[in-house]
C-alpha atoms as a PDB file:
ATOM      1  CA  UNK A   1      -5.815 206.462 -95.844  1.00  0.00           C
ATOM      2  CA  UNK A   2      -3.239 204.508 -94.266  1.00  0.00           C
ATOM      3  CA  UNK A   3      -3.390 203.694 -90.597  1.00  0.00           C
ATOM      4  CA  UNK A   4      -0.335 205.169 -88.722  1.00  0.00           C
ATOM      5  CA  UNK A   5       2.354 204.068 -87.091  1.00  0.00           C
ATOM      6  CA  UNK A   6       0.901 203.169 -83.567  1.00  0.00           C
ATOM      7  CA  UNK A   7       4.231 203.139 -81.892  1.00  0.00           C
ATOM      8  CA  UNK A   8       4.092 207.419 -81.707  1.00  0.00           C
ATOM      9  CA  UNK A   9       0.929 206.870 -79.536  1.00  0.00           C
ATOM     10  CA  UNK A  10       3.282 205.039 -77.289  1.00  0.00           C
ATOM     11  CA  UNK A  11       6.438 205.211 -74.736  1.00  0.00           C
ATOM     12  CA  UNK A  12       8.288 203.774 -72.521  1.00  0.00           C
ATOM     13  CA  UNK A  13       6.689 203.576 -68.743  1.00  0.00           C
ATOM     14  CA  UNK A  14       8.813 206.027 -66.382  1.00  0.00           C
ATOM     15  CA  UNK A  15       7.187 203.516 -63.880  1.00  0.00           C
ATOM     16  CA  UNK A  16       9.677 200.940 -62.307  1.00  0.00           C
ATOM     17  CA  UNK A  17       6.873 198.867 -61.692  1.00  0.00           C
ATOM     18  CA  UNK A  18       6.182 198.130 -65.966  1.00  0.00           C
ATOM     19  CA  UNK A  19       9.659 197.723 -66.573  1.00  0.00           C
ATOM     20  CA  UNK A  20      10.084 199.684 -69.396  1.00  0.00           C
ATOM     21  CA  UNK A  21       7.267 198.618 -71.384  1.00  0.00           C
ATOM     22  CA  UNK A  22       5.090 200.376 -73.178  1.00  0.00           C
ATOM     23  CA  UNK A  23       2.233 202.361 -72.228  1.00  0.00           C
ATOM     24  CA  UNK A  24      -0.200 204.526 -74.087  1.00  0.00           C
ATOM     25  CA  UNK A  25       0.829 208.451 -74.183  1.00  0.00           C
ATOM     26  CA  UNK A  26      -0.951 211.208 -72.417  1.00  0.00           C
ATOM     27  CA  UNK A  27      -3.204 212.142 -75.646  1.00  0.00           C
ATOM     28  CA  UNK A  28      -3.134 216.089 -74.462  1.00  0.00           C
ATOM     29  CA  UNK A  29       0.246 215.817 -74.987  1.00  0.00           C
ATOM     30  CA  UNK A  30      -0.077 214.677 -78.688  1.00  0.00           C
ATOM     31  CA  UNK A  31      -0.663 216.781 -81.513  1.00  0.00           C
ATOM     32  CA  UNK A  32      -3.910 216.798 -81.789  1.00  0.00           C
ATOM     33  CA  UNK A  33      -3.567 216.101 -85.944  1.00  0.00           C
ATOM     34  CA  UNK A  34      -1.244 213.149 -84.846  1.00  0.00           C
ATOM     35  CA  UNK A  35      -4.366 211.824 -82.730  1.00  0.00           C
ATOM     36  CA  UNK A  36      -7.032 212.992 -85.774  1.00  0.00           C
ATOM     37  CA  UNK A  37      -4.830 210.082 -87.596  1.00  0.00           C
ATOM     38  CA  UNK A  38      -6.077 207.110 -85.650  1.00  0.00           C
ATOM     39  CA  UNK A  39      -9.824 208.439 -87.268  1.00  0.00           C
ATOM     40  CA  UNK A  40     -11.553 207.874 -83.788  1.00  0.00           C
ATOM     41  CA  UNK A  41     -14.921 209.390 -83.064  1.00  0.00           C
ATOM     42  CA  UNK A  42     -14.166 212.771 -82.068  1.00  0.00           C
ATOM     43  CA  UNK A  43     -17.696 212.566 -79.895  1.00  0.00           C
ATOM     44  CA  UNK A  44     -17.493 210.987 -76.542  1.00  0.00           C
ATOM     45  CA  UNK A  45     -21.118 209.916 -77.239  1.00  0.00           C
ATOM     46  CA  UNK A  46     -20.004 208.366 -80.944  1.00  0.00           C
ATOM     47  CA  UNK A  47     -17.032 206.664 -79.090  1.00  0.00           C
ATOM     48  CA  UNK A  48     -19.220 205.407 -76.572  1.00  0.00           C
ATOM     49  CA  UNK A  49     -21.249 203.898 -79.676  1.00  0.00           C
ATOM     50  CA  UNK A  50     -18.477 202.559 -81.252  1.00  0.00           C
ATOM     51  CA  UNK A  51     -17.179 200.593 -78.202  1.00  0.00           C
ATOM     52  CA  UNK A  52     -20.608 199.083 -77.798  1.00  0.00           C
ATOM     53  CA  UNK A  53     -20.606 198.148 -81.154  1.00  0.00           C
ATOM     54  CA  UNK A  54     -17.104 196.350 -80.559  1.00  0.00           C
ATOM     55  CA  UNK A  55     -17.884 195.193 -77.281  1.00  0.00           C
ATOM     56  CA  UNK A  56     -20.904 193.589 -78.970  1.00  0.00           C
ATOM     57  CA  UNK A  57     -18.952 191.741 -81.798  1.00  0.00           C
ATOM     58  CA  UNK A  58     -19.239 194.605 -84.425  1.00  0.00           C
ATOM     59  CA  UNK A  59     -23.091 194.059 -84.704  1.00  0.00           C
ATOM     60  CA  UNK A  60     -25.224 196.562 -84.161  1.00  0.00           C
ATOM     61  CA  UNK A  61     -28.287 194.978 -82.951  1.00  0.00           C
ATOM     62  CA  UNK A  62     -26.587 193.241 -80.259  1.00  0.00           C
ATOM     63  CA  UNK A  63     -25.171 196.742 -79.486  1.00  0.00           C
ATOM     64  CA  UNK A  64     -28.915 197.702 -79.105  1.00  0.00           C
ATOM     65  CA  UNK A  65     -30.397 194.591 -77.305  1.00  0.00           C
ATOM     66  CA  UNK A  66     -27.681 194.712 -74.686  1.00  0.00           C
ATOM     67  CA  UNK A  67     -28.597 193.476 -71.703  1.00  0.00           C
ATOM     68  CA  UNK A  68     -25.294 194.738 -69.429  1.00  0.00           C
ATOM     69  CA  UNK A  69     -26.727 197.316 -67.683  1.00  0.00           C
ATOM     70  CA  UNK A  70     -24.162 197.275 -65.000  1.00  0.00           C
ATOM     71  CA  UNK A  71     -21.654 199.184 -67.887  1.00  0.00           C
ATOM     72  CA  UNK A  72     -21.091 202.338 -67.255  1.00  0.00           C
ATOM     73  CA  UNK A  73     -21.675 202.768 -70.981  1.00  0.00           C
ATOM     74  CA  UNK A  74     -25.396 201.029 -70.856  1.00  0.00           C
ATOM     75  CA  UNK A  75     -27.366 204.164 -71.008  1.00  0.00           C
ATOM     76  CA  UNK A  76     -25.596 205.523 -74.115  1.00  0.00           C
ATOM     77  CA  UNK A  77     -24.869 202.425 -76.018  1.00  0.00           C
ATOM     78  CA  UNK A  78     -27.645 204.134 -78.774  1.00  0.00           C
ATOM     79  CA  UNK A  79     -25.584 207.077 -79.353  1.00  0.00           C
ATOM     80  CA  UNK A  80     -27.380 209.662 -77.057  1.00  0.00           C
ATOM     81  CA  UNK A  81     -27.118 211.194 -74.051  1.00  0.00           C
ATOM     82  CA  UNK A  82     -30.690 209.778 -72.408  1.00  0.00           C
ATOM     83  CA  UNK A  83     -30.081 212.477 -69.672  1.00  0.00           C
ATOM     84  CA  UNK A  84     -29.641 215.308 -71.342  1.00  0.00           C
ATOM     85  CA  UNK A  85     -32.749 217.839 -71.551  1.00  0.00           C
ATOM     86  CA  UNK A  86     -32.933 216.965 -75.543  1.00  0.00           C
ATOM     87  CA  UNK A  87     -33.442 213.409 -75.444  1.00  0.00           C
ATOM     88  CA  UNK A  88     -36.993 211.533 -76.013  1.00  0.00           C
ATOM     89  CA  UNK A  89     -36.412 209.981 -72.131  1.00  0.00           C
ATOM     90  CA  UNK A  90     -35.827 213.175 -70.444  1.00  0.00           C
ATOM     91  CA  UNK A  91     -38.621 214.459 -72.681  1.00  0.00           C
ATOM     92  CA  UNK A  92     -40.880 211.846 -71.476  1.00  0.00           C
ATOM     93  CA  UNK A  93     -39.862 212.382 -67.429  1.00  0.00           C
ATOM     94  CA  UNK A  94     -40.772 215.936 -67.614  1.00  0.00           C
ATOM     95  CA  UNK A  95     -44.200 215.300 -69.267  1.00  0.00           C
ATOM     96  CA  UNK A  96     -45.008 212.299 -67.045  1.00  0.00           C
ATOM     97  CA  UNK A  97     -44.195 215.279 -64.142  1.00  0.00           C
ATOM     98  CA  UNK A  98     -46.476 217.793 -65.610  1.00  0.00           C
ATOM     99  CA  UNK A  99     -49.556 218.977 -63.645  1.00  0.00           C
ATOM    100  CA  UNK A 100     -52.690 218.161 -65.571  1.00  0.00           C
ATOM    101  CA  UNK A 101     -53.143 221.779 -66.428  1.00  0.00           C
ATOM    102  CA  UNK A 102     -50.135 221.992 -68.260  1.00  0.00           C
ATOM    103  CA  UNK A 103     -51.541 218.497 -69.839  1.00  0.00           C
ATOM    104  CA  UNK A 104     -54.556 220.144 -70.847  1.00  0.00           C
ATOM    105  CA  UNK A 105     -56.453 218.615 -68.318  1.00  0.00           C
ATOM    106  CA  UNK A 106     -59.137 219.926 -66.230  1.00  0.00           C
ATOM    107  CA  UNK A 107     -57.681 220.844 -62.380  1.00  0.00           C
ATOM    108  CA  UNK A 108     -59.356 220.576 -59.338  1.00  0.00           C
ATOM    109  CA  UNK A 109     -59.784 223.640 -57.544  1.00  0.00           C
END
């Protein structure tokens, strides 16, 4: 499929301060089959992904063996939300929490 036009994902800045360049439109005022052109992850986590990936020269071990973790993006640069209930980290925190008898250990009484 051919890439589109980019220019209808643009407009002139009503700002008097850009002097009438162009700036990217408001997306939610795009169709949104105009933006489903541009065949962006439709995920914020995939997006996320991809920009790591770019950010990390289009290789996707660098992506994982980043070591910015002053992005904003750090924590999801895998693809996942690590702190949402689902994930193997939170998983982890909430068993690393859990009193022994919940373990299967043997409690003091």
């Amino acid at each position: 499929m051919a890439k589109p036009d980019r220019r209808i994902f643009l407009e002139k800045s009503p700002y008097e301060a850009d002097a009438g360049t162009l700036i990217g439109r408001d997306p939610r005022e795009i169709p949104l089959a105009e933006i489903r052109l541009l065949e962006h992850a439709e995920s914020p986590i995939k997006a996320i992904r991809a920009k790591c990936i770019d950010c990390s020269g289009a290789n996707v071990a660098e992506a994982r063996k980043c070591v910015t973790v002053n992005c904003p993006l750090w924590p999801f640069r895998m693809g996942v939300n690590p702190f949402h209930a689902s994930s193997a980290s939170a998983k982890r925190e909430v068993a690393n929490f859990a009193s022994p008898n919940e373990t299967g250990g043997i409690r003091d009484v």
